[in-house]
N, C-alpha and C. Protein backbone atom coordinates (compact mmCIF):
# COMPACT_ATOMS: atom_id res chain seq x y z
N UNK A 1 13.33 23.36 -10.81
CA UNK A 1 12.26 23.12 -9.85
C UNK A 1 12.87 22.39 -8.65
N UNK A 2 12.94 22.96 -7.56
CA UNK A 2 13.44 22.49 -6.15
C UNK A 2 12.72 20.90 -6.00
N UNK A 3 12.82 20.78 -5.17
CA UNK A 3 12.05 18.83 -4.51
C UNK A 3 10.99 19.08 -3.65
N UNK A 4 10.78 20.45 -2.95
CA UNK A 4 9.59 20.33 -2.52
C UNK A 4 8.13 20.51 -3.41
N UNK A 5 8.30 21.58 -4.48
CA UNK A 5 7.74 22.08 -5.80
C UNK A 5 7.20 20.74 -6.65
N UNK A 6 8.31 20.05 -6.80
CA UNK A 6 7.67 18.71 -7.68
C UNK A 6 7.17 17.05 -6.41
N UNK A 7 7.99 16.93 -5.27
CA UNK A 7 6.71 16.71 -4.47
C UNK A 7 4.88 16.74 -4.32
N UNK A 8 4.99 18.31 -3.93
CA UNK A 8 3.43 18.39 -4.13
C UNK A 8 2.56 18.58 -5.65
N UNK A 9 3.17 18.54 -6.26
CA UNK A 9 2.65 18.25 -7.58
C UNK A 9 2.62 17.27 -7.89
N UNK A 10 3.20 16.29 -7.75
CA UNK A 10 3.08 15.33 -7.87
C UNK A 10 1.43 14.65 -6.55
N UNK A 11 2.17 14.74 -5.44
CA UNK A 11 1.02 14.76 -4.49
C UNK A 11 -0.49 15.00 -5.15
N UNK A 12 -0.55 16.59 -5.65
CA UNK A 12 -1.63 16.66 -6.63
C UNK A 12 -2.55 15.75 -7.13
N UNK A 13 -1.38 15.34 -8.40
CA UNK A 13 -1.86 14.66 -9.54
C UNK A 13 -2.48 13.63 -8.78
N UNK A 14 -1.64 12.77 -7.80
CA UNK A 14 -2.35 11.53 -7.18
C UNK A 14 -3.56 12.22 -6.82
N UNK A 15 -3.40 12.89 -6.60
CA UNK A 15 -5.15 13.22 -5.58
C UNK A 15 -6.23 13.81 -6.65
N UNK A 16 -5.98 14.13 -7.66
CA UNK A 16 -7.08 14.40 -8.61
C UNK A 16 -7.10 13.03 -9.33
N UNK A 17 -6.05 12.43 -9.59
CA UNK A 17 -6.48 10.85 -10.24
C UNK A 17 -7.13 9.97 -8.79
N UNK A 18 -7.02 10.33 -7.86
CA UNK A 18 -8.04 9.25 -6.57
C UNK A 18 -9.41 9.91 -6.65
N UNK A 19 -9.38 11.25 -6.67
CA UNK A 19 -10.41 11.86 -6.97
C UNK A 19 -11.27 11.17 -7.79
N UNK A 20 -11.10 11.33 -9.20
CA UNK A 20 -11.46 10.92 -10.48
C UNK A 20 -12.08 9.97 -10.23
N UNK A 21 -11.16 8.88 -9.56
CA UNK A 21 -11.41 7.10 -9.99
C UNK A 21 -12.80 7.11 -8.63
N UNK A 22 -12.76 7.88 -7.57
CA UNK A 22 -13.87 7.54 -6.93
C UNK A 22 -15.15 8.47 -7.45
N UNK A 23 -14.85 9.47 -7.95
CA UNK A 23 -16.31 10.02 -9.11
C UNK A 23 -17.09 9.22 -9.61
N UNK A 24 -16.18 8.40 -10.68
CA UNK A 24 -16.43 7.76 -11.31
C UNK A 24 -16.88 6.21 -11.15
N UNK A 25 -16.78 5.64 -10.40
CA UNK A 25 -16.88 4.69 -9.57
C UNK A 25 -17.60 4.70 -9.02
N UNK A 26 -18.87 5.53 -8.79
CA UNK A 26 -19.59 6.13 -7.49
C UNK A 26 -19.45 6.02 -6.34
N UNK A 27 -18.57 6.29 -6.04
CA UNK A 27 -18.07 6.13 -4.46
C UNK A 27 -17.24 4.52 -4.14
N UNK A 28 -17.37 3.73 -5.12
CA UNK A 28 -17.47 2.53 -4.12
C UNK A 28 -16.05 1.89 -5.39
N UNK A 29 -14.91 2.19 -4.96
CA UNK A 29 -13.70 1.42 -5.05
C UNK A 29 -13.70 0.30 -5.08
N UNK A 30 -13.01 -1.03 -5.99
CA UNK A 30 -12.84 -2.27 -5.45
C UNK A 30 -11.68 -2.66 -4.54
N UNK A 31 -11.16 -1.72 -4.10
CA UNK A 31 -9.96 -2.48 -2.97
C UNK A 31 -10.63 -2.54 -1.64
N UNK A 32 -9.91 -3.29 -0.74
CA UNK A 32 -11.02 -4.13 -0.06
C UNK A 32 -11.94 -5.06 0.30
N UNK A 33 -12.19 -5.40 -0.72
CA UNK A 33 -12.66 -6.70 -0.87
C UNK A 33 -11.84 -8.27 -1.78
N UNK A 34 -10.77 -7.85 -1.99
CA UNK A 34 -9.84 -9.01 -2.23
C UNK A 34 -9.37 -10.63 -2.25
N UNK A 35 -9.67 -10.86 -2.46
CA UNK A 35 -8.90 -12.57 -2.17
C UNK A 35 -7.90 -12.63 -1.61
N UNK A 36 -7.57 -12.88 0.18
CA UNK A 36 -6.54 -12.59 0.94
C UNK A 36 -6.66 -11.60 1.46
N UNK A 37 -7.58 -10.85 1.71
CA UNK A 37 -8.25 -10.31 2.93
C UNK A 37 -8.61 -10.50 4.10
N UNK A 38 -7.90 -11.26 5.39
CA UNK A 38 -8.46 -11.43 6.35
C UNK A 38 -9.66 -11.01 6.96
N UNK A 39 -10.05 -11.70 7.30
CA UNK A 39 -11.99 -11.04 7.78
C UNK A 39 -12.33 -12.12 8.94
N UNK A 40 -12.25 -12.09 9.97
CA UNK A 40 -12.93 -13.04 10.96
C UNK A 40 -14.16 -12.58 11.61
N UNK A 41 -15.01 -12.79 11.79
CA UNK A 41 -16.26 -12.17 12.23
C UNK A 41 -16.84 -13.77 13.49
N UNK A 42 -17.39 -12.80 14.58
CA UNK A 42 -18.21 -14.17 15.39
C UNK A 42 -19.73 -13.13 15.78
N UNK A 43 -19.74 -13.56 16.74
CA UNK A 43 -21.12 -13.35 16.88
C UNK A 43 -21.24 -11.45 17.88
N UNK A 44 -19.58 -11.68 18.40
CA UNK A 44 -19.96 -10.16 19.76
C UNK A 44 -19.01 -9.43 18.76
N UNK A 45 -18.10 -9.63 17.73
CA UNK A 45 -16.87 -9.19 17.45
C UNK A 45 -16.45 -8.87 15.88
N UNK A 46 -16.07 -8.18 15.30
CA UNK A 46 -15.55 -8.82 14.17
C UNK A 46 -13.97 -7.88 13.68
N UNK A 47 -12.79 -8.84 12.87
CA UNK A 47 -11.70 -8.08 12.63
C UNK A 47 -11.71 -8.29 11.11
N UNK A 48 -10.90 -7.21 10.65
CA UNK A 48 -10.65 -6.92 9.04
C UNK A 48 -9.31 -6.93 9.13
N UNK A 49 -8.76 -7.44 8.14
CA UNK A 49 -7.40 -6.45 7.76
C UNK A 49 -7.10 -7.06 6.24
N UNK A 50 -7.01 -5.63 5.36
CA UNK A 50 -6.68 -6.12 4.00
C UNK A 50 -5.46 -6.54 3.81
N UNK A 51 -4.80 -7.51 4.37
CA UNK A 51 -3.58 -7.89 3.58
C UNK A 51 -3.06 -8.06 1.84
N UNK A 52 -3.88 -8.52 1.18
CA UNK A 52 -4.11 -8.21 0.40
C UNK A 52 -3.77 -7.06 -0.97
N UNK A 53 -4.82 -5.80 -0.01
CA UNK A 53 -4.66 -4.23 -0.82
C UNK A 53 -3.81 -3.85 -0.67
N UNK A 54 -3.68 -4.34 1.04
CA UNK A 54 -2.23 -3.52 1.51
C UNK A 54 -1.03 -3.66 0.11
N UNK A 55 -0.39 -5.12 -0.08
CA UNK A 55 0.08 -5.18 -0.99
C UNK A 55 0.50 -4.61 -2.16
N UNK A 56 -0.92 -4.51 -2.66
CA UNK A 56 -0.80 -4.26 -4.11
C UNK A 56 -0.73 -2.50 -4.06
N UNK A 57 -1.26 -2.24 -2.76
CA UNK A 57 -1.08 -0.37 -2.80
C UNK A 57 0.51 -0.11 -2.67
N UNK A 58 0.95 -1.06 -2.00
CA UNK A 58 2.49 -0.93 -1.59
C UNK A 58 3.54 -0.95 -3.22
N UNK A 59 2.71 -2.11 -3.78
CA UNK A 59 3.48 -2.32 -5.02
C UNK A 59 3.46 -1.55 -6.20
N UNK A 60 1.81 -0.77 -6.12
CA UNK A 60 1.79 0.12 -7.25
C UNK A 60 2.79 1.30 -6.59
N UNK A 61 2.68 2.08 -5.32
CA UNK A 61 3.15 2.60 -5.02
C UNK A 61 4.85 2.74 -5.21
N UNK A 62 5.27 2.06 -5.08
CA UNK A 62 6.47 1.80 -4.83
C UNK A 62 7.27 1.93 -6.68
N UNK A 63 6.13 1.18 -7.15
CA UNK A 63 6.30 1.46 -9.01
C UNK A 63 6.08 2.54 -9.05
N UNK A 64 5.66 3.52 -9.12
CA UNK A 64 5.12 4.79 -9.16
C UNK A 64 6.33 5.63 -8.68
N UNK A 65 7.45 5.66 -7.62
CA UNK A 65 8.38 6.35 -7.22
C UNK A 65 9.05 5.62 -7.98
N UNK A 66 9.47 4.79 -7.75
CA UNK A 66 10.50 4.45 -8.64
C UNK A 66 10.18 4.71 -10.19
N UNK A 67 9.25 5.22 -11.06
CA UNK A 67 9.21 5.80 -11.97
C UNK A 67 9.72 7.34 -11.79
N UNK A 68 9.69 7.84 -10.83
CA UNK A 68 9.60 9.39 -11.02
C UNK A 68 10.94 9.77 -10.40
N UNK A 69 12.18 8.73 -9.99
CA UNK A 69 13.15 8.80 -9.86
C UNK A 69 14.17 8.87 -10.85
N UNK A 70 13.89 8.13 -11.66
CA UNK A 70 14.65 8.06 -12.83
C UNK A 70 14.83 8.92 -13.21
């Protein structure tokens, strides 16, 4: 199997398991709302940024290739 072949299969699988988990979930994921989530809000304005998810998406992620390297 070439590297582009197991690429998108892989690609796949992620996307029927994101699939899945938001089925099931009814729509509503818990990432995003985190402890270490920046959130400033005033009265004309407001900013987000998940620092946080970012993280932990980076870290599962990153576990996840480095499993499928081996």
């Amino acid at each position: 199997m070439d590297n582009i072949s197991k690429t998108l299969l892989i690609a796949g699988f992620v996307l029927i398991g994101a699939g899945l988990i938001w089925h099931f979930s009814g729509g509503k994921i818990p990432l995003g709302r985190l402890p270490g989530d920046i959130r400033i809000e005033s009265e004309n304005s407001s900013f987000y940024f998940p620092l946080t998810t970012c993280l932990l998406l980076s870290a599962v992620l990153t576990f996840i290739g480095w499993l499928f390297r081996k």
